[in-house]
N, C-alpha and C. Protein backbone atom coordinates (compact mmCIF):
# COMPACT_ATOMS: atom_id res chain seq x y z
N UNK A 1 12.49 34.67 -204.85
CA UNK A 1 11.46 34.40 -203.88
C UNK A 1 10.99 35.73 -203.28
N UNK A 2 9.88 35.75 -202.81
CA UNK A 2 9.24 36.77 -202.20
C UNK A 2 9.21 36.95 -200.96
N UNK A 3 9.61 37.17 -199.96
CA UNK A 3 9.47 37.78 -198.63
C UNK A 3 9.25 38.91 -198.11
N UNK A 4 8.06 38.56 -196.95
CA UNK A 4 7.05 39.32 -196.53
C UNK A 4 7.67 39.55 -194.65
N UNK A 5 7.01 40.56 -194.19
CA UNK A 5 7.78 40.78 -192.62
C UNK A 5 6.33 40.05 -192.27
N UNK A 6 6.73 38.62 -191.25
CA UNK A 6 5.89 37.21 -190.75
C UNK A 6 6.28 37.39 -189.40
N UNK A 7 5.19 36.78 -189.00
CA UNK A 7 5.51 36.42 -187.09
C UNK A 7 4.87 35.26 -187.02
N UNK A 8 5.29 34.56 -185.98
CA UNK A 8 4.84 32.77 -186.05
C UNK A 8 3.38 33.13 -184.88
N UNK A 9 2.30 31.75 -185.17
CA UNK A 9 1.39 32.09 -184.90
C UNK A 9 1.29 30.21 -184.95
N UNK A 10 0.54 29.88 -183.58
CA UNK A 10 -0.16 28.53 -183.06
C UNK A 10 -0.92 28.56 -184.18
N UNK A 11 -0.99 27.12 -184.54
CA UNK A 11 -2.17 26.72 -185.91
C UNK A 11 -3.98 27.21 -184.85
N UNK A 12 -4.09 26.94 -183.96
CA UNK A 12 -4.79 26.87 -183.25
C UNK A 12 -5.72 28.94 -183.31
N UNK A 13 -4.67 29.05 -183.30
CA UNK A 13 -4.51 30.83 -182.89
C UNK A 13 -4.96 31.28 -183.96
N UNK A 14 -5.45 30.85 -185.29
CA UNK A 14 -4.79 31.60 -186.88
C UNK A 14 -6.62 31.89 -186.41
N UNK A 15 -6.92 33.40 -187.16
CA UNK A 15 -8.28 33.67 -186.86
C UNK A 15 -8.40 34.47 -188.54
N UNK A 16 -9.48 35.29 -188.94
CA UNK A 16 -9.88 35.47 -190.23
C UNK A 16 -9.26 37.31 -190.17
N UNK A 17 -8.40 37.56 -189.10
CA UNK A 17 -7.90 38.66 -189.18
C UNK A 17 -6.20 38.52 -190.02
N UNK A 18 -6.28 37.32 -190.25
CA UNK A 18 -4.72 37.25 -190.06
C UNK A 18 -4.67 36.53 -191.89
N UNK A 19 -3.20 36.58 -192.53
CA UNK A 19 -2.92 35.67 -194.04
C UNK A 19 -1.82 34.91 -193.54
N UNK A 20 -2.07 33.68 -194.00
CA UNK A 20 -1.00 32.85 -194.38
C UNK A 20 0.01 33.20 -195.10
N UNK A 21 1.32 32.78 -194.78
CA UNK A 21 2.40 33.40 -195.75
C UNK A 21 3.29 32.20 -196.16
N UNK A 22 3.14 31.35 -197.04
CA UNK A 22 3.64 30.22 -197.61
C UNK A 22 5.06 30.29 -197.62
N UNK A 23 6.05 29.01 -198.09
CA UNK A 23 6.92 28.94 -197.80
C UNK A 23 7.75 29.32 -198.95
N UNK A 24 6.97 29.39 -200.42
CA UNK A 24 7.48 30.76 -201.34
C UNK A 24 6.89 31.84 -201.23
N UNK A 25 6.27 32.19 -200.42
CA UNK A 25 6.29 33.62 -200.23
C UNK A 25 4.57 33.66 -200.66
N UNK A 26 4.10 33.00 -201.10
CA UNK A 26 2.43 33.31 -201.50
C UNK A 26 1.81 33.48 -200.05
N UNK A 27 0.47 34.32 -200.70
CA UNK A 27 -0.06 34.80 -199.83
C UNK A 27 -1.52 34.15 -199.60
N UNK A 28 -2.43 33.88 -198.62
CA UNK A 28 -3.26 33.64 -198.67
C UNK A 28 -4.20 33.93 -197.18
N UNK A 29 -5.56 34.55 -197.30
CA UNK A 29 -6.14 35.14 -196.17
C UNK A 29 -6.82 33.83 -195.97
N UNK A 30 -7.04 34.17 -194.51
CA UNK A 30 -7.70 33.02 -193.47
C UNK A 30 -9.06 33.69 -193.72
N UNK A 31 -9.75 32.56 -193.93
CA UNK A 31 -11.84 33.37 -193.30
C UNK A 31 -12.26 32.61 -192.21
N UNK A 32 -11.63 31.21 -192.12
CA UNK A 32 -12.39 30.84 -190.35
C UNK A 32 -11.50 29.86 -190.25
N UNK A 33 -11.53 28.93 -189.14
CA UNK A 33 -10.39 28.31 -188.31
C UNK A 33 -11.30 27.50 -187.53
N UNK A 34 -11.13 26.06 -187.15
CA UNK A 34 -12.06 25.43 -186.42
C UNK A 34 -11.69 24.08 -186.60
N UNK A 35 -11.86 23.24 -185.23
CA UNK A 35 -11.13 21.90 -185.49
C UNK A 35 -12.14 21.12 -186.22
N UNK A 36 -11.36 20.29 -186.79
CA UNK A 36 -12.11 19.55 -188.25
C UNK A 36 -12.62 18.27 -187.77
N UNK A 37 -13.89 17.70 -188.09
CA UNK A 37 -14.62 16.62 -187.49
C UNK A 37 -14.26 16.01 -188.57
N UNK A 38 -13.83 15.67 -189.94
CA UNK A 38 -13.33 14.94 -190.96
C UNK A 38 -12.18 14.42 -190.49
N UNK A 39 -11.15 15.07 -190.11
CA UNK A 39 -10.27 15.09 -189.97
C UNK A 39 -9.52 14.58 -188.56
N UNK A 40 -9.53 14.62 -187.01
CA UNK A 40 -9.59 14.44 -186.04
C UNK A 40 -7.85 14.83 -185.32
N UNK A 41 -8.41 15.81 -184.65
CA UNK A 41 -6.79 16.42 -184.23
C UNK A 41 -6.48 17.57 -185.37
N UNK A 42 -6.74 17.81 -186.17
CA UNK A 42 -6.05 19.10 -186.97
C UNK A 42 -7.37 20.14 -187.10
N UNK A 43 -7.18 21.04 -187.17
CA UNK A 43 -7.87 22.20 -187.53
C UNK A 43 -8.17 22.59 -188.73
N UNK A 44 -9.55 22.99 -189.04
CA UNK A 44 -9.70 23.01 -190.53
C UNK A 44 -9.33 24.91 -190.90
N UNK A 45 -9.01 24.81 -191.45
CA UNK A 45 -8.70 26.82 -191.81
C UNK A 45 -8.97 26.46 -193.13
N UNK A 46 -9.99 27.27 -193.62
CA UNK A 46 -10.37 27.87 -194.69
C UNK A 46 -9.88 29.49 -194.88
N UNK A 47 -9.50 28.86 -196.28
CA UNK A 47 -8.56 30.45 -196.73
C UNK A 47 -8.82 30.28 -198.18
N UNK A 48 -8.76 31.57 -198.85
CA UNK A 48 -9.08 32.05 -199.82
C UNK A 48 -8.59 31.02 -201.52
N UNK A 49 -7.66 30.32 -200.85
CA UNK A 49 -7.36 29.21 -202.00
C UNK A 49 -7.48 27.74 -201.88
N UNK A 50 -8.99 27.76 -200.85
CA UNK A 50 -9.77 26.48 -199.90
C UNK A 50 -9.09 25.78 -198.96
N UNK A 51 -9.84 24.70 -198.62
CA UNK A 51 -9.67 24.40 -197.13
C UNK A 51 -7.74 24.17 -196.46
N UNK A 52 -7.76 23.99 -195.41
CA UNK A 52 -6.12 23.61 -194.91
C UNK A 52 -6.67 22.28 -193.97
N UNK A 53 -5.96 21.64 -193.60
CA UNK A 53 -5.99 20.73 -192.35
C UNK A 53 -4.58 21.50 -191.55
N UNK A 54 -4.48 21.55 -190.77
CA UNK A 54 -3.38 22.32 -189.97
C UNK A 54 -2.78 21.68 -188.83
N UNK A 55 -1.98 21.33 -187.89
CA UNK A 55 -1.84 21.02 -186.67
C UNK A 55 -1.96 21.86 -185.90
N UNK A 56 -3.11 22.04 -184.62
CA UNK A 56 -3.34 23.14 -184.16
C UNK A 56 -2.14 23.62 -183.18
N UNK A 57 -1.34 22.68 -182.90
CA UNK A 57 -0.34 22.85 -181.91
C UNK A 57 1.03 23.43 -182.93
N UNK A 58 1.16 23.51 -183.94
CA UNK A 58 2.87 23.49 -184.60
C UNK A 58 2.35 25.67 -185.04
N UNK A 59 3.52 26.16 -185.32
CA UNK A 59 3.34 27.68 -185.61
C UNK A 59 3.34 27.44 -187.20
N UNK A 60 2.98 29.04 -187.81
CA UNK A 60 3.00 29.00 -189.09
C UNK A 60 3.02 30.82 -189.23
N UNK A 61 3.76 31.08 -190.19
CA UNK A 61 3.86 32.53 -190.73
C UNK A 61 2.78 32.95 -191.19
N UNK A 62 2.66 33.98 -190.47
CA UNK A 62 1.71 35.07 -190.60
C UNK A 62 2.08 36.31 -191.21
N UNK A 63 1.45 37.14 -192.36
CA UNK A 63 1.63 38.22 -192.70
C UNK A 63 1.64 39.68 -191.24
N UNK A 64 2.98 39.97 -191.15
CA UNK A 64 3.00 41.21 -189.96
C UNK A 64 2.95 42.42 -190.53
N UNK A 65 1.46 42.90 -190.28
CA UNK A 65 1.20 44.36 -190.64
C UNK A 65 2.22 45.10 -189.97
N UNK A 66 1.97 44.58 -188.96
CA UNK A 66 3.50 45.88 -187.95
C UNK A 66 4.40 46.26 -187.97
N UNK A 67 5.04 44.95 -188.61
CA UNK A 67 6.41 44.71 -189.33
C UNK A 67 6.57 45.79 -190.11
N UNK A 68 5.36 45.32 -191.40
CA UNK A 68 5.38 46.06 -192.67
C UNK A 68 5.14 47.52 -192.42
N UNK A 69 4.36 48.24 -191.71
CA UNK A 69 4.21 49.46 -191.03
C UNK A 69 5.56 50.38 -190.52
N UNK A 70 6.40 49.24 -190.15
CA UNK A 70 7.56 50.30 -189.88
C UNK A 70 8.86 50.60 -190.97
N UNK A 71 8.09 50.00 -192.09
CA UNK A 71 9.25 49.83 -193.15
C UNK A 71 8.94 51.34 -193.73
N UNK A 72 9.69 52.09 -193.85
CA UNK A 72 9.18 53.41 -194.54
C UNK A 72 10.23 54.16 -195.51
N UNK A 73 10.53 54.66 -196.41
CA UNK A 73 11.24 55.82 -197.10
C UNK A 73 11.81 56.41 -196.14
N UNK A 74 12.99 57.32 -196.59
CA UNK A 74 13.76 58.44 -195.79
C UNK A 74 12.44 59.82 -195.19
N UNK A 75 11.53 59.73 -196.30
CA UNK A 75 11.08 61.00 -196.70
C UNK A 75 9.55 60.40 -195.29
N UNK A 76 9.01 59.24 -195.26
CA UNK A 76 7.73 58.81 -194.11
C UNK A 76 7.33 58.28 -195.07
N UNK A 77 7.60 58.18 -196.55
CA UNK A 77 6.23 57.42 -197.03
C UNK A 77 6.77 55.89 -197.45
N UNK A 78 5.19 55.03 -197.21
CA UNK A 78 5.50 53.68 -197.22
C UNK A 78 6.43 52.66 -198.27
N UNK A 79 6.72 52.06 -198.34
CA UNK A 79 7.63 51.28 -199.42
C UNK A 79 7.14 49.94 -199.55
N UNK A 80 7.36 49.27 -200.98
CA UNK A 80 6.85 47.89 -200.85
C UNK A 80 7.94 46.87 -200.08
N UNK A 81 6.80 46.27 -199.12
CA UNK A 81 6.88 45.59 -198.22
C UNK A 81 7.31 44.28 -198.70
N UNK A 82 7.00 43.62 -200.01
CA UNK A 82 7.99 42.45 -200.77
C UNK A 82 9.26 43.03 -201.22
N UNK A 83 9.68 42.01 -200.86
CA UNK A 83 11.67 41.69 -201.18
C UNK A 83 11.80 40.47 -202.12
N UNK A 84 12.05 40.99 -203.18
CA UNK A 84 12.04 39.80 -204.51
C UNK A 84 13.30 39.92 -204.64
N UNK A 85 13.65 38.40 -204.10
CA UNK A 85 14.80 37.86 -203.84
C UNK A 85 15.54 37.22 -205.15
N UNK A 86 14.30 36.25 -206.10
CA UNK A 86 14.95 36.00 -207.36
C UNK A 86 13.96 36.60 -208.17
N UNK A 87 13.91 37.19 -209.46
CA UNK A 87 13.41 37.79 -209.98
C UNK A 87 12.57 36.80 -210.98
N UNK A 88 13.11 35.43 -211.20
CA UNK A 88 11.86 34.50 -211.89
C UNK A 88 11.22 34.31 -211.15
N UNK A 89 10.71 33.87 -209.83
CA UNK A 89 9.91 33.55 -208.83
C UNK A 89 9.16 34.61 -208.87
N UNK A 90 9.78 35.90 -208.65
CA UNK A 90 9.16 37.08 -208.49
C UNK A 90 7.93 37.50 -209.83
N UNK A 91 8.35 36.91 -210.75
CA UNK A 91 7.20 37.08 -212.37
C UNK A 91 6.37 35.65 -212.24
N UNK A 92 6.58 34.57 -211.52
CA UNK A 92 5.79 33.41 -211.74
C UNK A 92 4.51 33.90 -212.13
N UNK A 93 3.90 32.87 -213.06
CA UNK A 93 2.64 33.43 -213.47
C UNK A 93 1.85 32.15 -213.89
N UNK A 94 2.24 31.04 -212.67
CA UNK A 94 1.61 29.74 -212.55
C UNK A 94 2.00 28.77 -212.98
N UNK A 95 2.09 27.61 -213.05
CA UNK A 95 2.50 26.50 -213.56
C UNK A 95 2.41 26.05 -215.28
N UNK A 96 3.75 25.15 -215.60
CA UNK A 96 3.57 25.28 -217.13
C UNK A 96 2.35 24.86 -217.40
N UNK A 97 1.86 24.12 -218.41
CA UNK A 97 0.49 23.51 -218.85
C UNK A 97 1.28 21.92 -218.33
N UNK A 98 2.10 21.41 -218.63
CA UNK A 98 2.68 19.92 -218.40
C UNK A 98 2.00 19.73 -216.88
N UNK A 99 2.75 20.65 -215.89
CA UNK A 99 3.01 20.27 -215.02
C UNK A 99 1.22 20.45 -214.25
N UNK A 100 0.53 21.70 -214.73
CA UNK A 100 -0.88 22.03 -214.34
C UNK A 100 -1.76 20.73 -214.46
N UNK A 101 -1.46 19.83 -215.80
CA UNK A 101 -2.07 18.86 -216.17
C UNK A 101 -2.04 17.38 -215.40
N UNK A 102 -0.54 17.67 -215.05
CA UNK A 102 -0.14 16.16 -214.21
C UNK A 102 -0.77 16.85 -212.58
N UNK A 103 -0.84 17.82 -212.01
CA UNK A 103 -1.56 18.03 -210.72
C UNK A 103 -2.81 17.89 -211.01
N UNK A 104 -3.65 18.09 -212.14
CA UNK A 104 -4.93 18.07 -212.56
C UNK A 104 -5.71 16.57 -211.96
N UNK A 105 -4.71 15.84 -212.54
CA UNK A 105 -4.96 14.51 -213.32
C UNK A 105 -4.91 13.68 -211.99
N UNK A 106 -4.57 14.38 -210.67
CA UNK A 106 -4.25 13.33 -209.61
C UNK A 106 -6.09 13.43 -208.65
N UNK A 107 -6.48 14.61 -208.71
CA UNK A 107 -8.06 14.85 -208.23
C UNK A 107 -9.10 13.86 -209.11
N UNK A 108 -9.98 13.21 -208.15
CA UNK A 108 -11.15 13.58 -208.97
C UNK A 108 -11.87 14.40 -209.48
N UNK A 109 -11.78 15.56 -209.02
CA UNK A 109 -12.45 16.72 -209.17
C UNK A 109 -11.56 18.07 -209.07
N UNK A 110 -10.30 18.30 -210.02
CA UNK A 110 -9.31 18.88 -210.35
C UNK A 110 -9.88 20.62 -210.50
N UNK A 111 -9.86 21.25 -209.38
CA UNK A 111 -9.96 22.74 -209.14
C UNK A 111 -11.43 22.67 -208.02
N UNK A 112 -12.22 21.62 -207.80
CA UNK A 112 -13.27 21.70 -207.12
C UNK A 112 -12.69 21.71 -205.55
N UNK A 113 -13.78 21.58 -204.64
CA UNK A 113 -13.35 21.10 -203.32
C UNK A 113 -13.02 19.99 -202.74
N UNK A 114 -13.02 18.41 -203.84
CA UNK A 114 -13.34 17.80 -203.10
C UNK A 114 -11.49 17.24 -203.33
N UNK A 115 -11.11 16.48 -201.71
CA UNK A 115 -9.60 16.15 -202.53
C UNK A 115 -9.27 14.65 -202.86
N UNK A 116 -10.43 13.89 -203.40
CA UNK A 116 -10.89 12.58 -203.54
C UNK A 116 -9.66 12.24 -204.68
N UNK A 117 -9.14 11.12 -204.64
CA UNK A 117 -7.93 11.14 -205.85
C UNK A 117 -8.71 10.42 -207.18
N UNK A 118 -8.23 10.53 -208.59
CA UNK A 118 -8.70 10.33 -209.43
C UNK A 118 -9.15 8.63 -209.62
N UNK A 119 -10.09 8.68 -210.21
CA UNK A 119 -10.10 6.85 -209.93
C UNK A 119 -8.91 6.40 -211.45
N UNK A 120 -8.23 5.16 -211.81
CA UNK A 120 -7.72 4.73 -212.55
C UNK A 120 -7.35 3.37 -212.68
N UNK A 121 -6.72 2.41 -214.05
CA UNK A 121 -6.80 1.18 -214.02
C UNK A 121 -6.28 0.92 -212.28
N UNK A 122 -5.52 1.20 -211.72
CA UNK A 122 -4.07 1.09 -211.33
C UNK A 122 -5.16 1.14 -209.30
N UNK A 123 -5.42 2.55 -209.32
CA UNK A 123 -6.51 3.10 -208.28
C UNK A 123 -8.17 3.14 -208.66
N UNK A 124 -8.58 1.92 -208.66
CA UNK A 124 -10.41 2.17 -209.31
C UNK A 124 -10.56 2.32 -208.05
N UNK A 125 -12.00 2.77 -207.78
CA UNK A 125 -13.08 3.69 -207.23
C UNK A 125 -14.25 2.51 -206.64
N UNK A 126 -13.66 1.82 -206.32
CA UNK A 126 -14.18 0.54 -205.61
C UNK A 126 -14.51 0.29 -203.69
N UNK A 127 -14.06 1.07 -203.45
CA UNK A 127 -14.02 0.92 -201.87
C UNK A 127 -15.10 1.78 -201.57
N UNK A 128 -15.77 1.05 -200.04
CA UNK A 128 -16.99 1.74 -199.51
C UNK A 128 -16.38 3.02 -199.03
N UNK A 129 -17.35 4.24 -198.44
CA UNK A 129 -17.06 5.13 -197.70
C UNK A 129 -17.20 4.27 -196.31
N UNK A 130 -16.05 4.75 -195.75
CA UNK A 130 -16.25 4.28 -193.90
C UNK A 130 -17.37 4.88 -192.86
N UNK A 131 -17.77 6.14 -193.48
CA UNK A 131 -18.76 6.41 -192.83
C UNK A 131 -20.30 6.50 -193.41
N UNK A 132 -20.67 6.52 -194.52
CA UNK A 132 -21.94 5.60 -194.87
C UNK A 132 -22.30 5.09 -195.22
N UNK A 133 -20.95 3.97 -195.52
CA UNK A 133 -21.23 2.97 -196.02
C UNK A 133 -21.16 2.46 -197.50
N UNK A 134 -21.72 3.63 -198.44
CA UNK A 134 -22.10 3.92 -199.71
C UNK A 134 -20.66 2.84 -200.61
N UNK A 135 -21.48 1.71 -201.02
CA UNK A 135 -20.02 1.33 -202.01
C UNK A 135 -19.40 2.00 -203.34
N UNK A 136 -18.05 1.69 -203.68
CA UNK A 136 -17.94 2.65 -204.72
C UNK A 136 -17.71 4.01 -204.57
N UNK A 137 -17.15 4.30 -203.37
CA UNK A 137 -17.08 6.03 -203.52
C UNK A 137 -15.74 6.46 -203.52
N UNK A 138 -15.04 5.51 -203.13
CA UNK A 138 -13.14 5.77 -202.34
C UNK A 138 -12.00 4.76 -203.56
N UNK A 139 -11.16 5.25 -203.50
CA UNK A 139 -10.16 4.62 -204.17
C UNK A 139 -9.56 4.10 -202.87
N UNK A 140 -8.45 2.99 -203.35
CA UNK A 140 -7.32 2.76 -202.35
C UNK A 140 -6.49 4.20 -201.81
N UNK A 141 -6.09 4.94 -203.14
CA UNK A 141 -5.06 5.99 -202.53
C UNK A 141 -6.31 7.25 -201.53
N UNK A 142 -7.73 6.79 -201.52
CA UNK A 142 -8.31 7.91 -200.37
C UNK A 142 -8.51 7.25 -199.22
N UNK A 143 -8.40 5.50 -199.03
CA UNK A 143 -8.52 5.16 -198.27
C UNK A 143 -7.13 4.98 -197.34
N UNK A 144 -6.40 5.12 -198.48
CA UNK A 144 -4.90 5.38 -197.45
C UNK A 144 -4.62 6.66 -196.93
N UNK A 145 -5.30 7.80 -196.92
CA UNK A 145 -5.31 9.05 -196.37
C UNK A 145 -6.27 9.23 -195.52
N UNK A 146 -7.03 7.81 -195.16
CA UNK A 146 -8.07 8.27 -194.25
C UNK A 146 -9.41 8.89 -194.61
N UNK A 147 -9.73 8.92 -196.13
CA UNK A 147 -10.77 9.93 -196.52
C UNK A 147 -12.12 9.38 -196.58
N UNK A 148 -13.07 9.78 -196.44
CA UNK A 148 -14.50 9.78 -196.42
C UNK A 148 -15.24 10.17 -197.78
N UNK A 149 -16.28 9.49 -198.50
CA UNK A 149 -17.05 10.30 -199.39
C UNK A 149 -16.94 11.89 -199.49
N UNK A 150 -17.07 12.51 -200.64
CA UNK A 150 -17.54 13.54 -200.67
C UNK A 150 -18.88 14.36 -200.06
N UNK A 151 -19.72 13.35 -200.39
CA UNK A 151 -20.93 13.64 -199.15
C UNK A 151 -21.04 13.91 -197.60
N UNK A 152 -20.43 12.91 -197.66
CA UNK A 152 -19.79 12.80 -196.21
C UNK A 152 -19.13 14.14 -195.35
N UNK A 153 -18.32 14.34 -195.88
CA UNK A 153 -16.65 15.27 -196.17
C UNK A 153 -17.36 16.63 -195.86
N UNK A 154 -18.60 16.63 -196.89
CA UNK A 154 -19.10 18.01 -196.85
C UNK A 154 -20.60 18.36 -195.91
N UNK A 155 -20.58 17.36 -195.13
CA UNK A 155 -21.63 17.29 -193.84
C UNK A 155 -21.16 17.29 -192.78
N UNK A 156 -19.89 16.64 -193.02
CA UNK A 156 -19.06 16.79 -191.34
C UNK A 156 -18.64 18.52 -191.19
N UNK A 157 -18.12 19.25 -192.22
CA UNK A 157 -17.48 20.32 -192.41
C UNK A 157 -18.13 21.12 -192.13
N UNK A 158 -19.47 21.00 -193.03
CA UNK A 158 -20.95 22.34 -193.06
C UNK A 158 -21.32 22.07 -191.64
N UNK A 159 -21.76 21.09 -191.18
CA UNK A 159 -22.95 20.77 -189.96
C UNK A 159 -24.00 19.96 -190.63
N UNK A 160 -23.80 19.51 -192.13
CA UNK A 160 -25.46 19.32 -192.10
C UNK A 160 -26.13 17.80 -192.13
């Protein structure tokens, strides 16, 4: 595993100065932060590997430049700031194809933005959106997460 020098930070607090530091060690920068009208009570943070829903009240690791700043050589000069703890984690180089395929296969729209679940015999694509109505846009498993059309989803988010 990879570990980075983190300081905890209010979901609320996270601004586009700051990266997320996951719980294996991945990294990911914030670009904006703002409570989510899709969503109600969580904060939407958009970061570089798309959107988050967040609890604005719970903390979350933050990459600490400061930290990393005081880590130095005998001699002043800087040192890498990851600590690769296991050395397969440390080479990961993404998921097998099996496993890429079965996360694929659960989206409707597998690498896009939207996180609508796939329609199937089991989950068809039969339910209205709650907010315009539109029939046919939601499966059971988006209506059990509370989810809205894609249209929708992406008007509450934008403004438009």
């Amino acid at each position: 595993m990879t570990t980075h020098p983190t300081r905890k930070v209010r979901g609320s607090d996270l601004d586009n100065t700051m990266v997320l530091v996951g719980e294996s060690g991945g990294l990911s920068a914030i670009y904006d932060n703002g409570p989510s009208s899709a969503m109600p009570g969580l904060a939407l943070v958009e970061t570089e590997h798309g959107p988050l829903y967040l609890d604005p009240d719970q903390e979350y690791d933050v990459y600490d430049e400061a930290q990393a700043e005081d880590i130095n050589n005998a001699d002043g000069s800087a040192v890498d700031c990851c600590i690769y703890e296991d050395d397969d984690l440390a080479e990961f180089d993404g998921y097998d194809d099996d496993e890429m395929s079965t996360r694929a296969m659960m989206f409707a729209d597998p690498g896009g933005r939207s996180a609508l679940r796939a329609a199937s015999h089991r989950n068809p694509r039969n339910l209205p959106c709650p907010t315009c109505g539109e029939p046919n846009r939601l499966t059971p498993a988006d209506q059990a997460r509370s989810y809205q059309c894609d249209a929708c989803a992406d008007a509450a988010e934008r403004g438009f």
